[in-house]
C-alpha atoms as a PDB file:
ATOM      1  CA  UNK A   1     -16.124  -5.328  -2.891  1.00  0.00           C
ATOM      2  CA  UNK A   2     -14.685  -7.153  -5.589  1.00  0.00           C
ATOM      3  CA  UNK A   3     -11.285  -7.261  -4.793  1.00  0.00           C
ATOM      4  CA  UNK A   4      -8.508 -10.004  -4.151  1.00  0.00           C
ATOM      5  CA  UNK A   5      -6.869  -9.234  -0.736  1.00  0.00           C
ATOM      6  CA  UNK A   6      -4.079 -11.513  -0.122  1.00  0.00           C
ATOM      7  CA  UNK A   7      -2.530 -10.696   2.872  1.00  0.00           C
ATOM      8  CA  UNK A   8      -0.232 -13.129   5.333  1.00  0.00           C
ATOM      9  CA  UNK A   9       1.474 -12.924   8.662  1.00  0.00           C
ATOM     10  CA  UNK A  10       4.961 -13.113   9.723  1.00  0.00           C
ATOM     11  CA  UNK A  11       3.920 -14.549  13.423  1.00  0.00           C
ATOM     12  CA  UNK A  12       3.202 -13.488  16.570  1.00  0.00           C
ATOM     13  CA  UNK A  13       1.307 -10.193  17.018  1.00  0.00           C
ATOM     14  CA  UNK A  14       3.474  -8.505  13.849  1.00  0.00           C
ATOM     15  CA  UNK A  15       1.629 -10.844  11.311  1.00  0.00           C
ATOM     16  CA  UNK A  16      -1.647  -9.927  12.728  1.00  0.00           C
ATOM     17  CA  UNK A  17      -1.480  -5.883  12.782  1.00  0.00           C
ATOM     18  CA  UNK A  18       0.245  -6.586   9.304  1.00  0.00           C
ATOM     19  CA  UNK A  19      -2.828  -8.686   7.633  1.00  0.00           C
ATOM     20  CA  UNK A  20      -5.283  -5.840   8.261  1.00  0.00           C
ATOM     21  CA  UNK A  21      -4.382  -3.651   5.640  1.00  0.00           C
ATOM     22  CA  UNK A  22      -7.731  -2.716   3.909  1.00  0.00           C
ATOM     23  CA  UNK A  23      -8.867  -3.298   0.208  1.00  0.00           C
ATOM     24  CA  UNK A  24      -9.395   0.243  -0.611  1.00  0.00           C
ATOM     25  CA  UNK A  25      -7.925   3.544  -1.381  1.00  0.00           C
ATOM     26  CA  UNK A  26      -9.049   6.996  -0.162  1.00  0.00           C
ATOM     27  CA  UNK A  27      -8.653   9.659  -2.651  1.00  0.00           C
ATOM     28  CA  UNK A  28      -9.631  13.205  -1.511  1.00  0.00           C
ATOM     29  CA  UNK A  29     -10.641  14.132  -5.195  1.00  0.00           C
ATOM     30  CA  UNK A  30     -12.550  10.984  -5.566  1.00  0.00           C
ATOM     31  CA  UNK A  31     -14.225   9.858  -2.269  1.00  0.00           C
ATOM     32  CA  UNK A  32     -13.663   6.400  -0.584  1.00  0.00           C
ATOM     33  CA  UNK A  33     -13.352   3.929  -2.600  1.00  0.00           C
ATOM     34  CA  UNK A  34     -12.957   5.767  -5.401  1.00  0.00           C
ATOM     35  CA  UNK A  35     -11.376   5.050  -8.958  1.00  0.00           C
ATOM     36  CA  UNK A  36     -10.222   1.338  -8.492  1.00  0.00           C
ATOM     37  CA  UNK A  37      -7.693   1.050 -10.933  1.00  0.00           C
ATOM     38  CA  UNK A  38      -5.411   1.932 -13.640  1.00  0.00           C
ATOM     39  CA  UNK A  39      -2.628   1.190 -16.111  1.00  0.00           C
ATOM     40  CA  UNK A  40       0.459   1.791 -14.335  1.00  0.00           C
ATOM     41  CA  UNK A  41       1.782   2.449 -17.651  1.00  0.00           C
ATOM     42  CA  UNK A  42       3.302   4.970 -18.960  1.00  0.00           C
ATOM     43  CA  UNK A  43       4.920   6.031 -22.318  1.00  0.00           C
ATOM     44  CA  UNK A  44       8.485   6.515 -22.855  1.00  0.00           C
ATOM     45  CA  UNK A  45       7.761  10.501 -23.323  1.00  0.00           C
ATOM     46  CA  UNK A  46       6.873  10.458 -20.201  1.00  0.00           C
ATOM     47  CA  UNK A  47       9.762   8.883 -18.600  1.00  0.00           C
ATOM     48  CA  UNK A  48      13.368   8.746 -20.015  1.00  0.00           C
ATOM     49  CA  UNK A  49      13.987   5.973 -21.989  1.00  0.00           C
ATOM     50  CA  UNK A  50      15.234   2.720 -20.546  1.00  0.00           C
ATOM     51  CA  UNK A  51      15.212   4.734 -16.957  1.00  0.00           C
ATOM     52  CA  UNK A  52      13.825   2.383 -14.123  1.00  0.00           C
ATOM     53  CA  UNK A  53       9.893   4.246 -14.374  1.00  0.00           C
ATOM     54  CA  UNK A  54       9.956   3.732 -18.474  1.00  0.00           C
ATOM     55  CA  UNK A  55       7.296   1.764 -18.878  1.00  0.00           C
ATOM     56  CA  UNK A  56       7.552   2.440 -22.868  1.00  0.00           C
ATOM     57  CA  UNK A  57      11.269   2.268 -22.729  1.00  0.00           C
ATOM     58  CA  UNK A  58      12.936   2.285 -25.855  1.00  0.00           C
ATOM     59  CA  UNK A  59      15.550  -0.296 -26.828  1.00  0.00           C
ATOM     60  CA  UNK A  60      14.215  -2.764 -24.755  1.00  0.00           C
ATOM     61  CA  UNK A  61      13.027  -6.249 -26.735  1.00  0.00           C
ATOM     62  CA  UNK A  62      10.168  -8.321 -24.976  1.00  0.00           C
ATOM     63  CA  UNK A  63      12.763 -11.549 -25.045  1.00  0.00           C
ATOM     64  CA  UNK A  64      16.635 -10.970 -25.693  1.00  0.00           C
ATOM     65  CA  UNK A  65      16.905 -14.569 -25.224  1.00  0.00           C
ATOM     66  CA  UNK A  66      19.245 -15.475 -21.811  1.00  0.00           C
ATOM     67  CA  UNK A  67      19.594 -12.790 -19.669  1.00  0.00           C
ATOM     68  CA  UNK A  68      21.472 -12.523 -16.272  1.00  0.00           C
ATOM     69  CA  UNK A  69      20.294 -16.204 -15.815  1.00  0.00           C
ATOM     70  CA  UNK A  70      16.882 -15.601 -17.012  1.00  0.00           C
ATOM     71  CA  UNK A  71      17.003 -18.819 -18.849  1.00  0.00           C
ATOM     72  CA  UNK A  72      14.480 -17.025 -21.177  1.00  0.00           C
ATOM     73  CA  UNK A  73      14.347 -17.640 -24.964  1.00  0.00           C
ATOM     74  CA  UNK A  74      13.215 -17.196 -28.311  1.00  0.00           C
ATOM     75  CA  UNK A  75      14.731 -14.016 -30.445  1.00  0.00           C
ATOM     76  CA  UNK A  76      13.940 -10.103 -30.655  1.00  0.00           C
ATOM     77  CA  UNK A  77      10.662  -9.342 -30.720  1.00  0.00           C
ATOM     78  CA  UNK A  78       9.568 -12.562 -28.858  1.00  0.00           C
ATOM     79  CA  UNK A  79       8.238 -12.766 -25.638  1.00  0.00           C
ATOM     80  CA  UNK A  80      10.549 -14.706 -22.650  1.00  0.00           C
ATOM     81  CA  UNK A  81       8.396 -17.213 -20.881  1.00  0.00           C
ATOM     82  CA  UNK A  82      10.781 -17.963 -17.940  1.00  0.00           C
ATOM     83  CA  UNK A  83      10.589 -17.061 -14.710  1.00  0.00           C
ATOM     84  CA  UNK A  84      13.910 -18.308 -13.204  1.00  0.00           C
ATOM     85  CA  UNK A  85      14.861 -15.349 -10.875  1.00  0.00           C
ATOM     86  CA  UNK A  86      11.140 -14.822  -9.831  1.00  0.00           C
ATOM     87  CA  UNK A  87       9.818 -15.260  -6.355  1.00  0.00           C
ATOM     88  CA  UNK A  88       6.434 -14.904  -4.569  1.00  0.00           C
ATOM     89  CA  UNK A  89       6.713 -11.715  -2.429  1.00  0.00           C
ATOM     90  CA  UNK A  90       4.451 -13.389  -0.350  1.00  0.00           C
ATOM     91  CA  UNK A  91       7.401 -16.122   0.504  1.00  0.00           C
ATOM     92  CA  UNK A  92       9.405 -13.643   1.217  1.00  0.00           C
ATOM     93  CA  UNK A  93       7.151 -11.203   3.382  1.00  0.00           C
ATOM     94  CA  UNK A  94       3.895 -12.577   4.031  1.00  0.00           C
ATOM     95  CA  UNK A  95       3.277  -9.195   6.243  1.00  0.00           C
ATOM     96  CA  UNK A  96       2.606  -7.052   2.904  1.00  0.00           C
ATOM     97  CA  UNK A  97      -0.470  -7.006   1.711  1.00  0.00           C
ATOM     98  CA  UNK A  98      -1.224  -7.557  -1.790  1.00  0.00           C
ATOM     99  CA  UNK A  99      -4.756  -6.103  -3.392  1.00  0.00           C
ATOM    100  CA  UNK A 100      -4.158  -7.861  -6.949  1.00  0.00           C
ATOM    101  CA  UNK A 101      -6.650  -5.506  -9.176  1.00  0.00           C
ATOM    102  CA  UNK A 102      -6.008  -6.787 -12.723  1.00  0.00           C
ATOM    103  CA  UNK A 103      -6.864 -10.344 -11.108  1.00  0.00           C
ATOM    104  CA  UNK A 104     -10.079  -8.995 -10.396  1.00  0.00           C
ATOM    105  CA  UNK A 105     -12.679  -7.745 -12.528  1.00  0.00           C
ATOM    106  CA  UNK A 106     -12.055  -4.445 -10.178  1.00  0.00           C
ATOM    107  CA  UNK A 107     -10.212  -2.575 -12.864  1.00  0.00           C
ATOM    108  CA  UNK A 108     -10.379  -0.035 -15.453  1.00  0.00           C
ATOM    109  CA  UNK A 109     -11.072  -2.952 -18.361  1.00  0.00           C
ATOM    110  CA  UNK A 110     -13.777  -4.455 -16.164  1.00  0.00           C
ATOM    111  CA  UNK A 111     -12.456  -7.703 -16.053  1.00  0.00           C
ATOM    112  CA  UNK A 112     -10.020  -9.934 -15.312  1.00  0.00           C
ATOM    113  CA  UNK A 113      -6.814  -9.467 -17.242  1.00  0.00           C
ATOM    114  CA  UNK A 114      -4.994 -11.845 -19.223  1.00  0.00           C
ATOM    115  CA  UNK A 115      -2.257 -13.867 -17.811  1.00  0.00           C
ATOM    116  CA  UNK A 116      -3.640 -13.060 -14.188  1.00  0.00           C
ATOM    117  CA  UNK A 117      -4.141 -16.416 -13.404  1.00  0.00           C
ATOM    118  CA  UNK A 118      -3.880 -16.093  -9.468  1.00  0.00           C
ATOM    119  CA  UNK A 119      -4.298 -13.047  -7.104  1.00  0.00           C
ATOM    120  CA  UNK A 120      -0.531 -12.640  -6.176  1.00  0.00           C
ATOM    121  CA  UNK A 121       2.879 -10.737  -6.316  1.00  0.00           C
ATOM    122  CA  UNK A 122       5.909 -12.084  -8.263  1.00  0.00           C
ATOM    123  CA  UNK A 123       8.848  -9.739  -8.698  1.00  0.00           C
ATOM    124  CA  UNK A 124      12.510 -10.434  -9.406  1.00  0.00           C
ATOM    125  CA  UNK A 125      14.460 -11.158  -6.391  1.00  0.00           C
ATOM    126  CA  UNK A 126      16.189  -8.523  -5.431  1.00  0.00           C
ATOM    127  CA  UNK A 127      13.184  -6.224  -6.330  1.00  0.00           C
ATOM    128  CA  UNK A 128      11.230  -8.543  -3.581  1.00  0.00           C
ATOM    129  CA  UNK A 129      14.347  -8.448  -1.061  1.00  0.00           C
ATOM    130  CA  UNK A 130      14.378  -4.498  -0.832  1.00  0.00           C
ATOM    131  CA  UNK A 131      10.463  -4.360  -0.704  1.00  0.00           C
ATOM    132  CA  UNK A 132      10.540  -6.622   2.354  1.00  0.00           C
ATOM    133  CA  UNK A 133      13.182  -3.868   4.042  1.00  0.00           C
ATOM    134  CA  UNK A 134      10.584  -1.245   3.292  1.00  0.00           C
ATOM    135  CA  UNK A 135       8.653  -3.595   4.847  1.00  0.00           C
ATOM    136  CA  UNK A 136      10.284  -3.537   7.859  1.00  0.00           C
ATOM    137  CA  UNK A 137      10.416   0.395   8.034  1.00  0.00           C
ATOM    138  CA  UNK A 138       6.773   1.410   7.712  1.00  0.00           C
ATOM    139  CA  UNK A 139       6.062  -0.978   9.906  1.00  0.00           C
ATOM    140  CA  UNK A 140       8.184   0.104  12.940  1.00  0.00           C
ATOM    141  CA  UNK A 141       5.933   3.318  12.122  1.00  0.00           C
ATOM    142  CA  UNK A 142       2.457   1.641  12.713  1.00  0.00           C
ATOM    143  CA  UNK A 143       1.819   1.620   8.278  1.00  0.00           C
ATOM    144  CA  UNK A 144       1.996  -1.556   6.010  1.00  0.00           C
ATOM    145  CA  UNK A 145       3.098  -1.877   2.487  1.00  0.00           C
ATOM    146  CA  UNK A 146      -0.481  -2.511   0.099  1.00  0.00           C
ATOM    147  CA  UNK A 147       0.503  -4.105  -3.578  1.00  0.00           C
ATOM    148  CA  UNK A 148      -1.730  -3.552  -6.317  1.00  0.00           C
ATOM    149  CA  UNK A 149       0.433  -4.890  -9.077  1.00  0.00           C
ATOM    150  CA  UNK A 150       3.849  -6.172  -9.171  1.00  0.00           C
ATOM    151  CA  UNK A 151       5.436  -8.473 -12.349  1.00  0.00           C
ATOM    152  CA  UNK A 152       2.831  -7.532 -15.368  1.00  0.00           C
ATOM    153  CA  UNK A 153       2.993 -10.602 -18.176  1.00  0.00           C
ATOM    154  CA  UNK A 154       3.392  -9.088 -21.629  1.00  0.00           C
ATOM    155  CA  UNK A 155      -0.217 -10.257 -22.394  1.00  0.00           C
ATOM    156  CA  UNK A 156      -1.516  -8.141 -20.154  1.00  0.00           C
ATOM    157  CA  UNK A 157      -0.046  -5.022 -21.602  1.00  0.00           C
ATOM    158  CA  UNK A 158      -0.994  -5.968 -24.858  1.00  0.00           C
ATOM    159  CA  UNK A 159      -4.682  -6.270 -23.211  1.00  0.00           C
ATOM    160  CA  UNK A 160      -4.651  -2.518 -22.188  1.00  0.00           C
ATOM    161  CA  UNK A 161      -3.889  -1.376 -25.771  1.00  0.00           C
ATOM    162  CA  UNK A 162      -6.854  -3.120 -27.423  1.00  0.00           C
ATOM    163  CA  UNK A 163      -8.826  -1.470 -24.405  1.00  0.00           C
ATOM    164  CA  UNK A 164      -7.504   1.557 -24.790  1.00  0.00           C
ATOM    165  CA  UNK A 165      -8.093   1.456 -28.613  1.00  0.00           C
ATOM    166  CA  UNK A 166     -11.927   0.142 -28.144  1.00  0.00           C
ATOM    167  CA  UNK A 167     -13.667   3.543 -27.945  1.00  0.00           C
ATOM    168  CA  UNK A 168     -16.755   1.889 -28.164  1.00  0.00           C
ATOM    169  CA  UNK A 169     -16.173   0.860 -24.561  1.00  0.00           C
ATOM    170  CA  UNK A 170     -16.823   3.836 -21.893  1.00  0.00           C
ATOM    171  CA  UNK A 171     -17.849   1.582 -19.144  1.00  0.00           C
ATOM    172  CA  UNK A 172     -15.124   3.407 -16.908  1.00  0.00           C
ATOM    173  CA  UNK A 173     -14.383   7.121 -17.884  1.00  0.00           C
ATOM    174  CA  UNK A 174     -16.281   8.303 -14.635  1.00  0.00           C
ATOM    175  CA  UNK A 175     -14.400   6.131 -12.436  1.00  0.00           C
ATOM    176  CA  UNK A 176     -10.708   5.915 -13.904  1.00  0.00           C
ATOM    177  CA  UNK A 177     -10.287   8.719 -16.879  1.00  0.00           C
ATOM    178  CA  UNK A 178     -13.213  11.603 -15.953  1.00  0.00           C
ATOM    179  CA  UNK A 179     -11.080  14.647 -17.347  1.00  0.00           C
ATOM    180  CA  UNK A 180      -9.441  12.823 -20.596  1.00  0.00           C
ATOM    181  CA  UNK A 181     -11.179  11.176 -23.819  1.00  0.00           C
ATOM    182  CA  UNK A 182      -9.984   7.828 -23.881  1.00  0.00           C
ATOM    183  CA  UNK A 183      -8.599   7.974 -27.587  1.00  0.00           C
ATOM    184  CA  UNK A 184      -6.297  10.635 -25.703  1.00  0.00           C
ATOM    185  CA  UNK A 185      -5.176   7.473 -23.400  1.00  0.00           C
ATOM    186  CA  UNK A 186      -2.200   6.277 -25.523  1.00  0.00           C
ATOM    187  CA  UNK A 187      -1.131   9.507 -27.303  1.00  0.00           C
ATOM    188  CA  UNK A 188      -0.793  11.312 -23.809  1.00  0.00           C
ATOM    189  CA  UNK A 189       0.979   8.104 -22.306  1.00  0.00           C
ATOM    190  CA  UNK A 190      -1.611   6.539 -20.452  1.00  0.00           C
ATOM    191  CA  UNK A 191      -1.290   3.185 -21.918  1.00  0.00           C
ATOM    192  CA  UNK A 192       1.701   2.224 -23.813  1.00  0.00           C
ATOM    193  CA  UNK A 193       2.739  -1.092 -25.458  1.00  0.00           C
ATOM    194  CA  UNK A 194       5.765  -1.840 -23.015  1.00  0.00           C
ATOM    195  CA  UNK A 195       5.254  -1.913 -19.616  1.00  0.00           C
ATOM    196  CA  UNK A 196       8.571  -2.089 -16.790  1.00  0.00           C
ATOM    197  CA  UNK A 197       6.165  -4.417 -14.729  1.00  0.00           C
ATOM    198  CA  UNK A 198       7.239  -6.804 -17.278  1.00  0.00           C
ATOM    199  CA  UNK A 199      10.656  -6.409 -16.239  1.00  0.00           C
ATOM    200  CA  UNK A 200       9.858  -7.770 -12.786  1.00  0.00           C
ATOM    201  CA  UNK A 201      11.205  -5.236 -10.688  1.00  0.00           C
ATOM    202  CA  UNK A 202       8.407  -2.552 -10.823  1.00  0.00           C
ATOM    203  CA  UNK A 203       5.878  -2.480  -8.359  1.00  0.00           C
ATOM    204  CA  UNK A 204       2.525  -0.761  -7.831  1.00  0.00           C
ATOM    205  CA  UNK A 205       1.826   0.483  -3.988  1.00  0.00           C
ATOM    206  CA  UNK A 206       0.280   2.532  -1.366  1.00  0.00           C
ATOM    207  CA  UNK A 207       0.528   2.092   2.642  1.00  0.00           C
ATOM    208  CA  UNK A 208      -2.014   1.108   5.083  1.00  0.00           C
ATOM    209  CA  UNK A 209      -2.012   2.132   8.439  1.00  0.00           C
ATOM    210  CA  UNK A 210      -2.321  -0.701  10.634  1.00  0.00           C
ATOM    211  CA  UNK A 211      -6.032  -1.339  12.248  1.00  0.00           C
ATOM    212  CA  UNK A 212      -7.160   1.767  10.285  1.00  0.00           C
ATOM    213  CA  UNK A 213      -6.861   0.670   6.179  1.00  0.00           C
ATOM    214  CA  UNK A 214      -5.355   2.999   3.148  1.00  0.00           C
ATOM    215  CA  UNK A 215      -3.775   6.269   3.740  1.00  0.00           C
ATOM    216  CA  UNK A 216      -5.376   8.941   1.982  1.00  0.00           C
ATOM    217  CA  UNK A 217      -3.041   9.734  -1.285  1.00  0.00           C
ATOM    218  CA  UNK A 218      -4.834  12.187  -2.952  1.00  0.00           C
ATOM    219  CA  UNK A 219      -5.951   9.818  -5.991  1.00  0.00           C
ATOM    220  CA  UNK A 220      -7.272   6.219  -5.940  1.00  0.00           C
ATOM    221  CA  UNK A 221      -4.526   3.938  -7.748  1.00  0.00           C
ATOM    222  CA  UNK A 222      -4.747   3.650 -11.468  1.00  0.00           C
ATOM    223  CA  UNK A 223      -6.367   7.009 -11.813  1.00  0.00           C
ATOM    224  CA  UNK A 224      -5.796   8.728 -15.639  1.00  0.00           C
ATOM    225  CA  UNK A 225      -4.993  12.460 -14.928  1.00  0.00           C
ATOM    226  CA  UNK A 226      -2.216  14.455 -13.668  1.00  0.00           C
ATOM    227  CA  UNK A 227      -3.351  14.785 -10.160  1.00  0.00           C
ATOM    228  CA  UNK A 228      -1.884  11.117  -9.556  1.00  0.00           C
ATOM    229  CA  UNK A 229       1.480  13.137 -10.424  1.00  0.00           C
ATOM    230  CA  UNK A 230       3.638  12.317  -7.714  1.00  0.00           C
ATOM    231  CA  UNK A 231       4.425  16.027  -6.756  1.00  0.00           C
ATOM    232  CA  UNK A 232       1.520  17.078  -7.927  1.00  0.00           C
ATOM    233  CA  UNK A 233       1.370  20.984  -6.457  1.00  0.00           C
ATOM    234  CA  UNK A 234      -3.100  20.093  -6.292  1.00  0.00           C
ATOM    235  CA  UNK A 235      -1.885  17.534  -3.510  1.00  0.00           C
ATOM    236  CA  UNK A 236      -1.405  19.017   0.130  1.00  0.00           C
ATOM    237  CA  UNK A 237      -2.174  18.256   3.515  1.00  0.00           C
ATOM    238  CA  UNK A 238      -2.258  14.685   4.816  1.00  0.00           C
ATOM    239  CA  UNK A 239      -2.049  13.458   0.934  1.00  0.00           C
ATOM    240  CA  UNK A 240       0.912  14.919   0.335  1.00  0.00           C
ATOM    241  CA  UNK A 241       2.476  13.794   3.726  1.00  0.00           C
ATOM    242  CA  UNK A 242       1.701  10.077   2.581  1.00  0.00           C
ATOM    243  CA  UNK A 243       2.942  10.265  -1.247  1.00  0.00           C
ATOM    244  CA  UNK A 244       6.570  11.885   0.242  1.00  0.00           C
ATOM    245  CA  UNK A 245       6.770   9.160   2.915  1.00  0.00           C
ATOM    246  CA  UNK A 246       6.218   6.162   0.516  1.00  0.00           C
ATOM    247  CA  UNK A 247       8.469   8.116  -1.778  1.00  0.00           C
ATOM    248  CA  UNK A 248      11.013   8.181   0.957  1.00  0.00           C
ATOM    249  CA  UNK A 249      10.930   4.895   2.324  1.00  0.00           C
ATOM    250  CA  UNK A 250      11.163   2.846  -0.784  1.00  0.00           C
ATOM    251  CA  UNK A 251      13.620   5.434  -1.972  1.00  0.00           C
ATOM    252  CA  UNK A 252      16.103   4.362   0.895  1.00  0.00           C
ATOM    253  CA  UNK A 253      16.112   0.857  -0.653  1.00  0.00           C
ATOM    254  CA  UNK A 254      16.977   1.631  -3.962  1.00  0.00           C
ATOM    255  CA  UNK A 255      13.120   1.842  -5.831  1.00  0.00           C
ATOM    256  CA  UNK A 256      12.893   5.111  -8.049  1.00  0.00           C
ATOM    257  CA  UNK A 257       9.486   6.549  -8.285  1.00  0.00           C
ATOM    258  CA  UNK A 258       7.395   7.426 -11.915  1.00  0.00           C
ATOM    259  CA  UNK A 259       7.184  11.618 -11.983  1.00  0.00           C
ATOM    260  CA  UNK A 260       3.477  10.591 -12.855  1.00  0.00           C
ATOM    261  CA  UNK A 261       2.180   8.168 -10.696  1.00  0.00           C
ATOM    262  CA  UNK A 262       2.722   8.109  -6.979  1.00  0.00           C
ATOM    263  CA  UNK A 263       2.172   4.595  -7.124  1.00  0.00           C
ATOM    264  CA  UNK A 264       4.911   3.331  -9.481  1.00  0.00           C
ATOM    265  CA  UNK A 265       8.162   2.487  -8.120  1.00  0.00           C
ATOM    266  CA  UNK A 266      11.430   0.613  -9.945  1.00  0.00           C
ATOM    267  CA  UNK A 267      13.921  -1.376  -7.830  1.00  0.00           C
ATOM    268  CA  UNK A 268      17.239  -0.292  -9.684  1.00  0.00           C
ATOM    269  CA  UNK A 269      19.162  -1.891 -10.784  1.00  0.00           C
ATOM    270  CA  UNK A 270      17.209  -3.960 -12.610  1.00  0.00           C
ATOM    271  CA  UNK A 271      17.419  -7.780 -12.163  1.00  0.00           C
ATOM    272  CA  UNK A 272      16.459  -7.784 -15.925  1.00  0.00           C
ATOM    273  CA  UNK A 273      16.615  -4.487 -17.446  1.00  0.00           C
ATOM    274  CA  UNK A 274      15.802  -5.458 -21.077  1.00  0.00           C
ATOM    275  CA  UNK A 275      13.810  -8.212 -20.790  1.00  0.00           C
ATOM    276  CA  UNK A 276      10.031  -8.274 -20.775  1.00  0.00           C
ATOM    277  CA  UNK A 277       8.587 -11.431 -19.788  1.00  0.00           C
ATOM    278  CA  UNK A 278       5.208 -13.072 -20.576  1.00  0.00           C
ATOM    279  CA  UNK A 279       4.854 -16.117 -18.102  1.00  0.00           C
ATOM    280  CA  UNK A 280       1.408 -16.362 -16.521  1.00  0.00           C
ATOM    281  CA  UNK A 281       0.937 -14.941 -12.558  1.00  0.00           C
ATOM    282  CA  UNK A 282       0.921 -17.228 -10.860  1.00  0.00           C
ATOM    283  CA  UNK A 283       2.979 -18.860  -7.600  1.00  0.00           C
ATOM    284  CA  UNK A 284       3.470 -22.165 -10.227  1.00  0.00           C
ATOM    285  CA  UNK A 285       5.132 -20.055 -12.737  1.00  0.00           C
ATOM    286  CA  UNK A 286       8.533 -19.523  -9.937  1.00  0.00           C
ATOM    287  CA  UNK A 287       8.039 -22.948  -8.533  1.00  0.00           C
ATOM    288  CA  UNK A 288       8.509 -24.988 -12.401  1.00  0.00           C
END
């Protein structure tokens, strides 16, 4: 499978139940393994604007220059190259597992995606802080926190638009958009041309139940239809269980869930609400 698993330990017996977390996702509407990836972006008609899910957020600049310490620069409509504030979730839990799609070519584009220059999670601080206490939660429960996509470099947004817009390219409609025509993608806010990821304090995840791999959540991750709604009524059973429980649990540490993907949650407040950064993924880019 062509996937980048990076998982750590803590120590001691916790950091080994914690490092099996499996590479896939069970959908019930897909199969195993289904639909590998998807955007994770959404447009601002489908979330309110500047909210903590609005991925298409109006108001917001991609560099505002210095921002709560950012030590970003350049004017509106530039693009902040700074990642003072950043950290490496795995520094700061090595027990959750990360599952990096858009550094693998295991994703809706079909390769890997610009500015994913390593297979790892960077998030603001305190966005990493309260995912390590959800950390802590699930795993007194026998589950483990997966990542599939954390901090999202400007680039790489811009990448899913000129995807989005190729329509000579249906390499993946079976896999990650059956039920929508892709030139439907951006006008039904699919793919928009802000992302929150590149706020650093959104984060895409599932759980993992320890020695056994992904819950079942209904939908793969990244899958293009409303099914992958969060509440999604077509969603029962088991599925359902799993979407309200991740709901809940990163809910008690202050992450607010996207209406329309299960996956999507936003640590408010925001380290850097307005602020959409463009530095490459990598651990380098927090250690400079």
């Amino acid at each position: 499978m062509r996937t980048a698993v990076v998982a750590g330990c803590v120590g001691g017996l916790l950091g080994v139940l914690a490092a099996v977390a499996a590479p896939g996702t069970v959908g019930a509407g897909a199969g195993a393994g289904g639909p590998a990836s998807r955007t994770g972006v959404v447009a601002a008609s489908r979330a309110a604007p500047g909210g903590p899910g609005g991925l298409g957020a109006t108001g917001a600049t991609r560099a505002t220059g210095a921002t709560r310490g950012t030590g970003a620069t350049g004017g509106p409509g530039g693009r902040a190259s700074s990642a003072v504030g950043f950290v490496a979730v795995a520094e700061v839990d090595a027990s959750i597992g990360q599952e990096m799609r858009y550094a693998t070519p295991r994703n809706f584009t079909g390769s890997v995606v610009d500015g994913y220059d390593e297979p790892v999670c960077l998030l603001a601080r305190p966005a990493a802080e309260a995912l390590r206490r959800a950390q802590r939660e699930v795993l007194r429960r026998g589950y483990s926190l997966l990542v599939y996509d954390c901090y999202r470099p400007q680039r790489a947004v811009d990448r899913f638009v000129r995807w989005a817009r190729d329509g000579s390219d249906q390499s993946a409609k079976a896999e990650f958009y059956p039920e929508v025509a892709k030139d439907r993608l951006i006008p039904e806010g699919y793919i928009a041309e802000r992302s929150g990821h590149s706020r650093g304090s959104t984060v895409d995840v599932t759980l993992t139940e320890l020695g056994r791999g992904a819950l079942d959540m209904g939908t793969p991750f990244d899958f293009f239809d409303p099914l992958a709604y969060t509440d999604s009524p077509r969603v029962t059973g088991a599925a359902r269980e799993h979407r309200d429980l991740l709901k809940r649990v990163l809910g008690r540490q202050g992450f607010v869930n996207l209406p329309q993907e299960w996956w999507h949650f936003t640590y408010a407040p925001e380290a850097f609400p307005v602020t959409h950064f463009d530095f490459p993924v990598s651990v380098a880019s927090v250690h400079r």
